[in-house]
C-alpha atoms as a PDB file:
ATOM      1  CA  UNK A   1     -27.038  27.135   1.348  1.00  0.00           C
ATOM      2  CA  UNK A   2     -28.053  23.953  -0.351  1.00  0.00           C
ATOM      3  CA  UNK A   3     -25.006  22.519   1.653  1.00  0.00           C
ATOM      4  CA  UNK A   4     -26.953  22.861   5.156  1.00  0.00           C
ATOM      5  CA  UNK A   5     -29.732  21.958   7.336  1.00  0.00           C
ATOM      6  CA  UNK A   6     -31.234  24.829   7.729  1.00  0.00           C
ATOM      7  CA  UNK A   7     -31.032  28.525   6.633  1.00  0.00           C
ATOM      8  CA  UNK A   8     -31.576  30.835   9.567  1.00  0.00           C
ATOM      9  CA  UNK A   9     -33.266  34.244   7.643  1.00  0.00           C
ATOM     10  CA  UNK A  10     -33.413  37.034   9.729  1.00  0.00           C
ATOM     11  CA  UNK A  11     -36.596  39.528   9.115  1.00  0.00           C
ATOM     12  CA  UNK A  12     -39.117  42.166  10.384  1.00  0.00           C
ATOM     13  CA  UNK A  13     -41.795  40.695   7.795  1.00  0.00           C
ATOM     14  CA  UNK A  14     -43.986  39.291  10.041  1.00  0.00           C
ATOM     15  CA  UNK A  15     -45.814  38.052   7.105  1.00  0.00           C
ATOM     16  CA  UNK A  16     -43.236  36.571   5.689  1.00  0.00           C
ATOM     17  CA  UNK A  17     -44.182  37.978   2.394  1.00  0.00           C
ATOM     18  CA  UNK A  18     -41.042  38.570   1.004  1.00  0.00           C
ATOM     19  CA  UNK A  19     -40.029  36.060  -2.152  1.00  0.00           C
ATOM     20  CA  UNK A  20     -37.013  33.588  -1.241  1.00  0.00           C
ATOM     21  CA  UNK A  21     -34.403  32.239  -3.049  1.00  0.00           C
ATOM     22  CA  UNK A  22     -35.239  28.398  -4.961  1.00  0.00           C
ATOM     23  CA  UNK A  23     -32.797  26.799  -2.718  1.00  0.00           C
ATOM     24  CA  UNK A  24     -34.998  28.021   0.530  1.00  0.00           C
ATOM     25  CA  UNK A  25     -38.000  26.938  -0.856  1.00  0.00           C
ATOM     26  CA  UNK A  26     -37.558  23.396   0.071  1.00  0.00           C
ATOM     27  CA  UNK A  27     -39.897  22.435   3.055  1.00  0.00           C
ATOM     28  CA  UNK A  28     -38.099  23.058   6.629  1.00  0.00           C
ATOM     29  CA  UNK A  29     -35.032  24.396   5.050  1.00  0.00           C
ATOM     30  CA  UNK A  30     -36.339  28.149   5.875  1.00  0.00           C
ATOM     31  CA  UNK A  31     -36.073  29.207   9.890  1.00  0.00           C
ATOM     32  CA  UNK A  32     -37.192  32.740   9.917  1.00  0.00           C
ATOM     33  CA  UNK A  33     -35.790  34.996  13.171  1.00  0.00           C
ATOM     34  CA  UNK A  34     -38.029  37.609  13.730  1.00  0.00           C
ATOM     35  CA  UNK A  35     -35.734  40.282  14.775  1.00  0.00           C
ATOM     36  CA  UNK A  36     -38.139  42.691  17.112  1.00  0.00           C
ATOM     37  CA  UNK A  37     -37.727  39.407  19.136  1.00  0.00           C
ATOM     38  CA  UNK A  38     -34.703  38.843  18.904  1.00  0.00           C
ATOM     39  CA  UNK A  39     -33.817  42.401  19.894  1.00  0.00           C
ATOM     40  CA  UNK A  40     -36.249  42.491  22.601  1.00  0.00           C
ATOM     41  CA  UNK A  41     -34.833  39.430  24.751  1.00  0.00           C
ATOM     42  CA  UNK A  42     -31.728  40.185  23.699  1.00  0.00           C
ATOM     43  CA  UNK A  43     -30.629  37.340  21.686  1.00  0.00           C
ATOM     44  CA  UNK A  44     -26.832  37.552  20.773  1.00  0.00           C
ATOM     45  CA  UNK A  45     -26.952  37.310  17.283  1.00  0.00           C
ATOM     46  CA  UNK A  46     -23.573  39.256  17.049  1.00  0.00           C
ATOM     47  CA  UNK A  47     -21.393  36.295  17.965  1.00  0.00           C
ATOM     48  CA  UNK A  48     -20.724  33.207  17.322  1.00  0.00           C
ATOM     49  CA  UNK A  49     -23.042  30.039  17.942  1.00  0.00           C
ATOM     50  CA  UNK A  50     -22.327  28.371  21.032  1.00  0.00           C
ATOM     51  CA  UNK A  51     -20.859  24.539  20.334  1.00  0.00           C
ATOM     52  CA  UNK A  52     -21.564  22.115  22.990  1.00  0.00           C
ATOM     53  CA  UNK A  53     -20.234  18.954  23.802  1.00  0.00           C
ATOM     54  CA  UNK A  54     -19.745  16.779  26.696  1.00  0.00           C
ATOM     55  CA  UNK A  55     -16.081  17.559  26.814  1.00  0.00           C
ATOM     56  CA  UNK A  56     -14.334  19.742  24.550  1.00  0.00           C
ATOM     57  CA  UNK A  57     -11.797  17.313  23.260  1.00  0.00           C
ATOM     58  CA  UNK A  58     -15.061  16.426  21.493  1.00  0.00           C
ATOM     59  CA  UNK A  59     -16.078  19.995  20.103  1.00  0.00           C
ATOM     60  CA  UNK A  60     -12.449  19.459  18.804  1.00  0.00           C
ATOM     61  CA  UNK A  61     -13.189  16.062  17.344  1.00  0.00           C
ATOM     62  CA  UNK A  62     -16.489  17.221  15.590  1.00  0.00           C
ATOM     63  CA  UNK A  63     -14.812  20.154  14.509  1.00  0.00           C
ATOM     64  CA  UNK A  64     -11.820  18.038  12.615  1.00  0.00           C
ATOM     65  CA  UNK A  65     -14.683  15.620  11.229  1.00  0.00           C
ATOM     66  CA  UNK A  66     -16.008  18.176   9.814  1.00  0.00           C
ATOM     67  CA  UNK A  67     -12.870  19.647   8.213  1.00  0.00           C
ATOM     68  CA  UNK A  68     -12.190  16.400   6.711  1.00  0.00           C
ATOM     69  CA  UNK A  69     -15.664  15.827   5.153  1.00  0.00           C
ATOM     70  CA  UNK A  70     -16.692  19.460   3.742  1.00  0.00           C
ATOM     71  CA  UNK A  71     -13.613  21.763   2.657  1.00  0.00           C
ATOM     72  CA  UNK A  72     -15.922  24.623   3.667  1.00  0.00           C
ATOM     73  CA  UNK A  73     -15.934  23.757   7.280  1.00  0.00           C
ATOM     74  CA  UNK A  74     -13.082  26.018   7.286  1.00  0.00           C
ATOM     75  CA  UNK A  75     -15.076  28.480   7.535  1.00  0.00           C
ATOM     76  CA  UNK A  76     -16.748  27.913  10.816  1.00  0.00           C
ATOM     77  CA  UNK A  77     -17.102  29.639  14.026  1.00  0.00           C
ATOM     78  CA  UNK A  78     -17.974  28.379  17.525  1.00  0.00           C
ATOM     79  CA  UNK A  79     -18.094  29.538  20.704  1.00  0.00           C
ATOM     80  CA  UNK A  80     -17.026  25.925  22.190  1.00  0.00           C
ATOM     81  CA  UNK A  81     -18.703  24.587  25.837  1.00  0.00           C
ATOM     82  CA  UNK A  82     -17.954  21.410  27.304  1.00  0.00           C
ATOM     83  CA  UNK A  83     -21.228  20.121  29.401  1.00  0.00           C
ATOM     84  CA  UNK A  84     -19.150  17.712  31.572  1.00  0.00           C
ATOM     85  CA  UNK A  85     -20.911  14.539  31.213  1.00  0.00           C
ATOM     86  CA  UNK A  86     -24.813  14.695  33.444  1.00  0.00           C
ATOM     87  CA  UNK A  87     -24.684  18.678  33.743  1.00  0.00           C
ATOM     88  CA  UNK A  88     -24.510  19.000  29.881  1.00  0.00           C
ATOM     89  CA  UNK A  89     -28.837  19.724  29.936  1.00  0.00           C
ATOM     90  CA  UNK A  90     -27.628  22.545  32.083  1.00  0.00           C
ATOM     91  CA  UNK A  91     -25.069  23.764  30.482  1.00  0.00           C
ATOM     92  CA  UNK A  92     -27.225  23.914  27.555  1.00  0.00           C
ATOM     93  CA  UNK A  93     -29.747  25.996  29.539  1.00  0.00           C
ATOM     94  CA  UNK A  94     -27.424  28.239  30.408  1.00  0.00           C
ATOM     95  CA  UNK A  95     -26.037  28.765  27.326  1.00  0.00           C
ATOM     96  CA  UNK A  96     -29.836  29.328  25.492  1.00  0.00           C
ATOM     97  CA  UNK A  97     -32.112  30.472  28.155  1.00  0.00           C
ATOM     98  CA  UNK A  98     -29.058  32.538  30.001  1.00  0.00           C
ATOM     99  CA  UNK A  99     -26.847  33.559  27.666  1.00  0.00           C
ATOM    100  CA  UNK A 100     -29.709  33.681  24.690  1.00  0.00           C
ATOM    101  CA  UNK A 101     -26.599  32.502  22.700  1.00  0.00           C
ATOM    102  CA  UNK A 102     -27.932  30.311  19.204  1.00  0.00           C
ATOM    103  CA  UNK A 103     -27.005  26.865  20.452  1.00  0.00           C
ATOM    104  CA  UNK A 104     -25.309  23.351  18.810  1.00  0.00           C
ATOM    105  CA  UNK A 105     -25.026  20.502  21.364  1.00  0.00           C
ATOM    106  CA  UNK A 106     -23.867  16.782  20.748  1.00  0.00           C
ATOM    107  CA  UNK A 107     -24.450  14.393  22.874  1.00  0.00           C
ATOM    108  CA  UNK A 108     -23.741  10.706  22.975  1.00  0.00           C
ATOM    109  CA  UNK A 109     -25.923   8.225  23.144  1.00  0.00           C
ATOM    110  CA  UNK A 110     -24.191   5.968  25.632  1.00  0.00           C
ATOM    111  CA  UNK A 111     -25.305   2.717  24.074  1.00  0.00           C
ATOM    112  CA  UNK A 112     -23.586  -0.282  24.890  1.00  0.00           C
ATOM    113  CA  UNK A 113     -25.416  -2.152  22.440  1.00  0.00           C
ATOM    114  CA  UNK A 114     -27.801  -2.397  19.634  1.00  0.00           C
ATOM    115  CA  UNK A 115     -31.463  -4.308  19.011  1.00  0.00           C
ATOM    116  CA  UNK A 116     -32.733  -7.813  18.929  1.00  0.00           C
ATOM    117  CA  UNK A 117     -35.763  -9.423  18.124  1.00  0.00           C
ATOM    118  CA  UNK A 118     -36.128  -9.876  21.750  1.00  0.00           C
ATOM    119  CA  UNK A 119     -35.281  -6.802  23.048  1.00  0.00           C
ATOM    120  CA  UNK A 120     -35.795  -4.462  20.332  1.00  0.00           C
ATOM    121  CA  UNK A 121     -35.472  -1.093  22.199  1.00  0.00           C
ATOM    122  CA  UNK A 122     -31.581  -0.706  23.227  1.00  0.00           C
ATOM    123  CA  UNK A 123     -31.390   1.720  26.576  1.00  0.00           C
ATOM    124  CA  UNK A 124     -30.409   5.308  26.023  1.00  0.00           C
ATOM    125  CA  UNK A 125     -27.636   6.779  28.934  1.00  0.00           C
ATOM    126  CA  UNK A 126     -29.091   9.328  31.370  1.00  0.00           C
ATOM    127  CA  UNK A 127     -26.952  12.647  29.775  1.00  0.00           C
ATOM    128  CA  UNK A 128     -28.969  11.824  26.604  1.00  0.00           C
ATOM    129  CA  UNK A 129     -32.079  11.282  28.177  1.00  0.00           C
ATOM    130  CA  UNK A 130     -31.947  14.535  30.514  1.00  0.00           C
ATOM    131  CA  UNK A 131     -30.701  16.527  27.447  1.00  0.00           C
ATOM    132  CA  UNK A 132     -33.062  15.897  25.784  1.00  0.00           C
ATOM    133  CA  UNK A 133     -36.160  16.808  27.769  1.00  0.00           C
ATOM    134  CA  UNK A 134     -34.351  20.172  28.464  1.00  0.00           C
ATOM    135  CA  UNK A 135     -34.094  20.640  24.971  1.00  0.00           C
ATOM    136  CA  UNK A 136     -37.647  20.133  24.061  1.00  0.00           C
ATOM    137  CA  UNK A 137     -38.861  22.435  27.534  1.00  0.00           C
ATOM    138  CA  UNK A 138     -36.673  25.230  25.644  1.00  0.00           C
ATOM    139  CA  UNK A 139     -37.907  24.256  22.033  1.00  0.00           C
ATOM    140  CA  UNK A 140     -41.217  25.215  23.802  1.00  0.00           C
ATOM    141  CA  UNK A 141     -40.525  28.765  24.395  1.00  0.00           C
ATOM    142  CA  UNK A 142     -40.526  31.116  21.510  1.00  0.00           C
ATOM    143  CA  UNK A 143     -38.945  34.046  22.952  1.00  0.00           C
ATOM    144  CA  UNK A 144     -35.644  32.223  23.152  1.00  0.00           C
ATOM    145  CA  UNK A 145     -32.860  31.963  20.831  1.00  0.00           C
ATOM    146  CA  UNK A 146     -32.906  28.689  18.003  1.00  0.00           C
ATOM    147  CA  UNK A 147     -30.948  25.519  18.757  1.00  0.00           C
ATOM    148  CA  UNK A 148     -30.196  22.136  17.737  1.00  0.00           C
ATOM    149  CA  UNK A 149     -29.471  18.832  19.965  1.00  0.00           C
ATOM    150  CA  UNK A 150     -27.670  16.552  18.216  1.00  0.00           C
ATOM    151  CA  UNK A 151     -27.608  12.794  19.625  1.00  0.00           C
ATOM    152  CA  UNK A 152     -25.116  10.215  18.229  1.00  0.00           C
ATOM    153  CA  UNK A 153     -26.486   6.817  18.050  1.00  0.00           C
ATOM    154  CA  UNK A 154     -22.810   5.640  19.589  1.00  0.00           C
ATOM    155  CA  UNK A 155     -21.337   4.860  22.934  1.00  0.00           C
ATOM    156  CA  UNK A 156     -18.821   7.459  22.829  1.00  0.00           C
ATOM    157  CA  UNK A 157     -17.284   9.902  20.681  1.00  0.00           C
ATOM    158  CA  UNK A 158     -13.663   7.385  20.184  1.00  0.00           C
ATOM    159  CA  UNK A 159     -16.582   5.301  18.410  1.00  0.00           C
ATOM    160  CA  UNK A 160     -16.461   7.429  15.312  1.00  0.00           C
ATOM    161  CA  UNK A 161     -12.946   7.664  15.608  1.00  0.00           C
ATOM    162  CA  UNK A 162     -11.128   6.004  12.193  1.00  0.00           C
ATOM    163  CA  UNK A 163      -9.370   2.553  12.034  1.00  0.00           C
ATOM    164  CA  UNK A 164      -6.790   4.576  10.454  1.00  0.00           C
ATOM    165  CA  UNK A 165      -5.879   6.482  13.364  1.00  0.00           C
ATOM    166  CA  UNK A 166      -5.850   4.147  15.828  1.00  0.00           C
ATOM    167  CA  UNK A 167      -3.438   2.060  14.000  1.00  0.00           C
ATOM    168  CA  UNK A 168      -1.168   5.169  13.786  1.00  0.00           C
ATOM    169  CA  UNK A 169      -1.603   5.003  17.740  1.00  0.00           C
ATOM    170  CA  UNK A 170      -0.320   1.424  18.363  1.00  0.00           C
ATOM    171  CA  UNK A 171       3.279   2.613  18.428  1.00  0.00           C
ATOM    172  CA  UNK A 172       2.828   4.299  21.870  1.00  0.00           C
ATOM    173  CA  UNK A 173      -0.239   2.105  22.699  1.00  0.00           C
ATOM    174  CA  UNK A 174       1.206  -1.184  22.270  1.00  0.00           C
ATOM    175  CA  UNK A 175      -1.406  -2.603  24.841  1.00  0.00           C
ATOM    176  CA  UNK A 176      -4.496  -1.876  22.448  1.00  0.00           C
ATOM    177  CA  UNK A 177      -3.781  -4.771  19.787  1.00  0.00           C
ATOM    178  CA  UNK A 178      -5.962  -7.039  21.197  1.00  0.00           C
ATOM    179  CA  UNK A 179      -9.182  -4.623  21.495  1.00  0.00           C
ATOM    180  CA  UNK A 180      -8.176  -2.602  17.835  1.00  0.00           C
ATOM    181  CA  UNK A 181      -8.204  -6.405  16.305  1.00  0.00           C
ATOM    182  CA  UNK A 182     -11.420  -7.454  17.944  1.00  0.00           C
ATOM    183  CA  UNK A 183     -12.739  -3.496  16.490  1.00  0.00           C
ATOM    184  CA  UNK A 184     -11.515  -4.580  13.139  1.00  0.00           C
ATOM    185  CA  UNK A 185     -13.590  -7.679  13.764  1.00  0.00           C
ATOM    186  CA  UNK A 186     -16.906  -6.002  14.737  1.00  0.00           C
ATOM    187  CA  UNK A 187     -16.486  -3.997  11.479  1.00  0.00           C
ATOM    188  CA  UNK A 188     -17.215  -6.718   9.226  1.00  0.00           C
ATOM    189  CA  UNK A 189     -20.645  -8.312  10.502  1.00  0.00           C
ATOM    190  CA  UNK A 190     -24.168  -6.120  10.208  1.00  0.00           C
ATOM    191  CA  UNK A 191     -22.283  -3.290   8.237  1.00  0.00           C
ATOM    192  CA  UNK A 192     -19.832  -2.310  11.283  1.00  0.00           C
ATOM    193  CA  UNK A 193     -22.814  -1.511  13.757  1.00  0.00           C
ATOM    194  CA  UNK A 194     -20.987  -3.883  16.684  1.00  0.00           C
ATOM    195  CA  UNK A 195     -18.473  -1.257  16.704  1.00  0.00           C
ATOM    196  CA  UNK A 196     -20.386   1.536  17.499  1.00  0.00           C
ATOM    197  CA  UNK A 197     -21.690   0.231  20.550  1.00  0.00           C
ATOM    198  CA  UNK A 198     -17.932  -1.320  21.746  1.00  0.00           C
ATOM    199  CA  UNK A 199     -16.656   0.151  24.824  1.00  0.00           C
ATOM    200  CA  UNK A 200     -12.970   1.375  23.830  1.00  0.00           C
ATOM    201  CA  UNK A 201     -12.419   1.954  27.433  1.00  0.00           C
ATOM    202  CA  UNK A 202     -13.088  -0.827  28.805  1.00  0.00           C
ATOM    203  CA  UNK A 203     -14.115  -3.655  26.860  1.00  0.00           C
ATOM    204  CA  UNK A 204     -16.357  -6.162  28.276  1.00  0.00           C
ATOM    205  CA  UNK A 205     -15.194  -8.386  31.180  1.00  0.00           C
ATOM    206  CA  UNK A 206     -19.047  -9.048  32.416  1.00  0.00           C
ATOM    207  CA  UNK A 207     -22.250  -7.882  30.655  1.00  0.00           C
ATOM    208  CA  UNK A 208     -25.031  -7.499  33.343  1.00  0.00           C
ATOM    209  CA  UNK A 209     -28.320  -6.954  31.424  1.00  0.00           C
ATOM    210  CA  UNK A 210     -30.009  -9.089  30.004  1.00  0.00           C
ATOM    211  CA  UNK A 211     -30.805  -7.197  26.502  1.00  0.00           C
ATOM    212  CA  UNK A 212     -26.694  -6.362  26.459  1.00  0.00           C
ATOM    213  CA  UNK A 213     -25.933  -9.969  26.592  1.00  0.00           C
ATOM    214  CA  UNK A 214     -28.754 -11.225  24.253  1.00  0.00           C
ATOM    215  CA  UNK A 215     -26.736  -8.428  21.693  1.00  0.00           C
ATOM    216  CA  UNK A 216     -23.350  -9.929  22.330  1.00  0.00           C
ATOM    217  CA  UNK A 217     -24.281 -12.896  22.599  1.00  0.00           C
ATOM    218  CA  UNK A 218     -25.179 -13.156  18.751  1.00  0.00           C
ATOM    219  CA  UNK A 219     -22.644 -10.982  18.058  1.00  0.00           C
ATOM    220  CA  UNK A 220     -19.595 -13.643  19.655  1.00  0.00           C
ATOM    221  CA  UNK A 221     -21.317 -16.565  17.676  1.00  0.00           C
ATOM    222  CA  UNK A 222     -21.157 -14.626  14.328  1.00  0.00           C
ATOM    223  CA  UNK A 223     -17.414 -14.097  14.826  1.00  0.00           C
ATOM    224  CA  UNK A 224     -17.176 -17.941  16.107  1.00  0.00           C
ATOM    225  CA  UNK A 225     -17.315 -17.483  19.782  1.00  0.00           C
ATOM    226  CA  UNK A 226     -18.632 -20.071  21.975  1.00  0.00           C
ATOM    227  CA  UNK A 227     -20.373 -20.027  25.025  1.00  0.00           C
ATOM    228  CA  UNK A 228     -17.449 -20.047  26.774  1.00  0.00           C
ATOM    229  CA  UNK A 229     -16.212 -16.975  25.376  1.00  0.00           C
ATOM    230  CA  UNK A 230     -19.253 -15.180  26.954  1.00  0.00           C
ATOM    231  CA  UNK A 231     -18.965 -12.337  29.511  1.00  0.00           C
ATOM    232  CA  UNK A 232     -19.552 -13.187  33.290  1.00  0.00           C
ATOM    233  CA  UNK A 233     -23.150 -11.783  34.025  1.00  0.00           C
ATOM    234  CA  UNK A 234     -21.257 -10.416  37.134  1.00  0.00           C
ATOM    235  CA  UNK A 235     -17.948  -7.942  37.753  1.00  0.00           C
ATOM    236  CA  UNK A 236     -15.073 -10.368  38.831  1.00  0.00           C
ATOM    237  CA  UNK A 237     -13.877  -9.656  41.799  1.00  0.00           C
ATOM    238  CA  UNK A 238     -10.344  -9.893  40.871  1.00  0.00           C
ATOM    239  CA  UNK A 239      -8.626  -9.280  37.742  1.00  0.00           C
ATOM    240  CA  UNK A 240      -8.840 -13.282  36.717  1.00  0.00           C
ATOM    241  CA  UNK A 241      -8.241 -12.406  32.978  1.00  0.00           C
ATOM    242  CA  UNK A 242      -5.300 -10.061  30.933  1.00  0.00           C
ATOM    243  CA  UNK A 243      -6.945  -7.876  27.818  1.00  0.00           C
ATOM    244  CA  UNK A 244      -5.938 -10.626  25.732  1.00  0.00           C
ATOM    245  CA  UNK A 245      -7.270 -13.221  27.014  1.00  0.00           C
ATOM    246  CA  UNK A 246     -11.022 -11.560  27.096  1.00  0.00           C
ATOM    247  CA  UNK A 247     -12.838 -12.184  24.012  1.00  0.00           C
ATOM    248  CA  UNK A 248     -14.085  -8.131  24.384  1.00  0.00           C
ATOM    249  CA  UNK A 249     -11.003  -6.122  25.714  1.00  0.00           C
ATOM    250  CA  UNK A 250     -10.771  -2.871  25.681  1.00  0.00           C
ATOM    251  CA  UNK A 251      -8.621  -0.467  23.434  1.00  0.00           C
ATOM    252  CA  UNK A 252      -7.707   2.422  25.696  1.00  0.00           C
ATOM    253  CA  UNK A 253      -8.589   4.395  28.397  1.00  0.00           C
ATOM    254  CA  UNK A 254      -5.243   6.579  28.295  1.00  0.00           C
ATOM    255  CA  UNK A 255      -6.669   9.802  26.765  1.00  0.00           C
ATOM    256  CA  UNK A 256      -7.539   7.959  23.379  1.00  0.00           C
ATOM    257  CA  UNK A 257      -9.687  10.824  21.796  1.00  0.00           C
ATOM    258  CA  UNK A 258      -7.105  13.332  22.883  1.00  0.00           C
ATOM    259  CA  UNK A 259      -4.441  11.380  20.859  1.00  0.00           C
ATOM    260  CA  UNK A 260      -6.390  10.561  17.960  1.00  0.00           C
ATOM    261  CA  UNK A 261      -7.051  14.658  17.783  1.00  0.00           C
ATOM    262  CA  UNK A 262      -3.840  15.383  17.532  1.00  0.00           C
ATOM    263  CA  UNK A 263      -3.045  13.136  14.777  1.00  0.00           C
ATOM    264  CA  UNK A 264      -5.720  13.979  12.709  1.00  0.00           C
ATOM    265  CA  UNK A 265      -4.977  17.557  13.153  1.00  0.00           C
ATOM    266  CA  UNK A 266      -1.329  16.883  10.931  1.00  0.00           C
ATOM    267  CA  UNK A 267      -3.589  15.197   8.101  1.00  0.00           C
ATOM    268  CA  UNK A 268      -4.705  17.327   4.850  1.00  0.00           C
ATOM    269  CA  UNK A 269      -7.022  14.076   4.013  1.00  0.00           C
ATOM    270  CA  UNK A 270      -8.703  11.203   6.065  1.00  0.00           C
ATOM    271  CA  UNK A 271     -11.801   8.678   4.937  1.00  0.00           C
ATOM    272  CA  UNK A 272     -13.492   7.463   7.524  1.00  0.00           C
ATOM    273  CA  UNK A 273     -14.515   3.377   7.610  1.00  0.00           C
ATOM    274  CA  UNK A 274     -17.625   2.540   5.718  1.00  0.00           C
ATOM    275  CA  UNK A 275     -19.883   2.444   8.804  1.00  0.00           C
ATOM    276  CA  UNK A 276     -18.970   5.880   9.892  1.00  0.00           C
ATOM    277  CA  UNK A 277     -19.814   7.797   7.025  1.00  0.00           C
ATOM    278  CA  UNK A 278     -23.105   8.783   7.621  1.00  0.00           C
ATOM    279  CA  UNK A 279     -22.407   9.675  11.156  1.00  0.00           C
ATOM    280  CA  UNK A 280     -19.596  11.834   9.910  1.00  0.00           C
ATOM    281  CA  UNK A 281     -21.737  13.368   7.281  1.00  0.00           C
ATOM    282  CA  UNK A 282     -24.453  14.269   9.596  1.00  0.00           C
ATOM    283  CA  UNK A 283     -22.168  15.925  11.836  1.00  0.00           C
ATOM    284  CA  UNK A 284     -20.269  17.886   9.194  1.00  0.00           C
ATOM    285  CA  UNK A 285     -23.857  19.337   8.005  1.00  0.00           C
ATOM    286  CA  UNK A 286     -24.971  20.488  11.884  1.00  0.00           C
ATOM    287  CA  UNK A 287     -21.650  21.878  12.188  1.00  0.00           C
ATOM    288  CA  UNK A 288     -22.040  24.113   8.667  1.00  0.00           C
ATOM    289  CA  UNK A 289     -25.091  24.497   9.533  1.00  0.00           C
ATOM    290  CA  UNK A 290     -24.554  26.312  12.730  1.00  0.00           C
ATOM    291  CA  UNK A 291     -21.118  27.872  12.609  1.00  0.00           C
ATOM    292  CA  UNK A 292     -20.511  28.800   9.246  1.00  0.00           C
ATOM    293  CA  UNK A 293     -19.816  32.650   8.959  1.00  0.00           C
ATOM    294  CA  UNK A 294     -19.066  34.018   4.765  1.00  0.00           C
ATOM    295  CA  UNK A 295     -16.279  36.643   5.161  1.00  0.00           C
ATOM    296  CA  UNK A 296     -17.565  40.213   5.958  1.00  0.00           C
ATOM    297  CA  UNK A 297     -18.355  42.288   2.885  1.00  0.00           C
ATOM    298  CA  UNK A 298     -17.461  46.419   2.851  1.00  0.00           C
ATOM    299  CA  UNK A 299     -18.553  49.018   0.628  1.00  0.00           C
END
């Protein structure tokens, strides 16, 4: 319990008199379920939580982060969900006001970059935006079943995905030197933050907006770019550069997170880099928060 969020308590004291442990006695650590409503709008409390994510190569991802950053994550249970990119707030309806299933959902962020003094407010994508206004529209109704949106301040789940690993990748990946090195990089200026806004995909052959290239901008000087090494404010119309020869190319876009899952699922042990600790921790605690399930107890 002092491990999680939140502890969900289940009750018919509508007075909550009952005493509670010292562990659920710190402020917002205690959600009581009141189980005449649960039971009344039939809330399925016998199975497991629902896990949500845009895709579920990333409930697999989240999963394995957590495995690697709490040995009790073993312990979980999900019913995984992929939203599919814009439909996720829908998905996540259905899944709460449908289903009445208890609900974790991650979404990204879609940030392709990060504040400056002159545009201190980076733009959030439109999943994350729509997300979360369905989220708070069912936060509003009591009679349905608790759940938790979780939105990663990243572009993309291959963000939080380990150095490590993607060195381990280069051998069939030869082609992602140039954007892993330029990653590496990002990693050392403004403790790593660069690289949580880089787009693995595709890099950056032209940056449009103006507060995207006011970010990179600074960003290329403090790694000794010049103004030559800027982005085109427009898409070329032809392929004039190779990945190499862009001073932002892209890693991958050959089913990167897929491959990185599947060689993190033969470790016992993995650190993530310094800069994606916390995002690792946070998403180890929401998933033992939500999914973890003690082993059933008989007389």
């Amino acid at each position: 319990m002092a491990l999680v969020d939140q502890v969900f308590v289940l009750t018919y004291d509508s007075k909550r008199s009952a005493p509670l442990p010292a562990v659920l006695q710190i402020g917002g650590k205690c959600c009581y379920i009141d189980i005449s409503v649960a039971a009344s709008n039939d809330w399925l409390l016998g199975r497991p939580c629902c896990l949500l994510g845009e895709n579920l190569d990333d409930c697999d991802f989240f999963m394995l982060i957590a495995k690697f950053t709490n040995k009790n994550a073993a312990r979980v249970q999900f019913d995984s969900q992929h939203g599919g990119g814009n439909p996720l707030a829908k998905v996540l309806n259905h899944s709460v006001e449908k289903q009445k299933l208890p609900t974790l959902a991650f979404v990204d962020s879609d940030k392709k970059y990060g504040a400056t003094a002159t545009y201190p407010t980076p733009a959030t994508g439109d999943t994350a935006l729509s997300a979360e206004k369905e989220s708070m529209k069912l936060l509003s109704q009591s009679h349905l079943p608790p759940h938790s949106l979780c939105k990663l301040d990243v572009h993309e789940a291959e963000n939080l995905i380990p150095v490590q690993i993607l060195e381990e990748l280069l051998s069939k990946l030869p082609n992602m030197k140039p954007g892993l090195e330029r990653l590496k990089h990002l990693q050392t200026i403004q403790n790593g933050e660069p690289a949580l806004y880089y787009d693995y995909k595709n890099g950056f052959p032209y940056i449009k907006s103006a507060p995207a290239r006011a970010y990179w901008h600074s960003i290329l000087t403090q790694l000794g770019g010049t103004e030559q090494d800027m982005p085109p404010k427009e898409k070329p119309q032809t392929k004039e550069h190779s990945c190499d020869e862009l001073f932002f190319p892209p890693l991958s876009s050959n089913k990167l997170l897929e491959r990185a899952i599947c060689s993190m699922e033969g470790k016992t042990q993995l650190e993530p880099d310094p800069h994606l600790v916390p995002y690792w921790e946070n998403i180890s605690t929401a998933i033992l928060t939500w999914g973890f399930a003690s082993s059933p107890r008989y007389a």
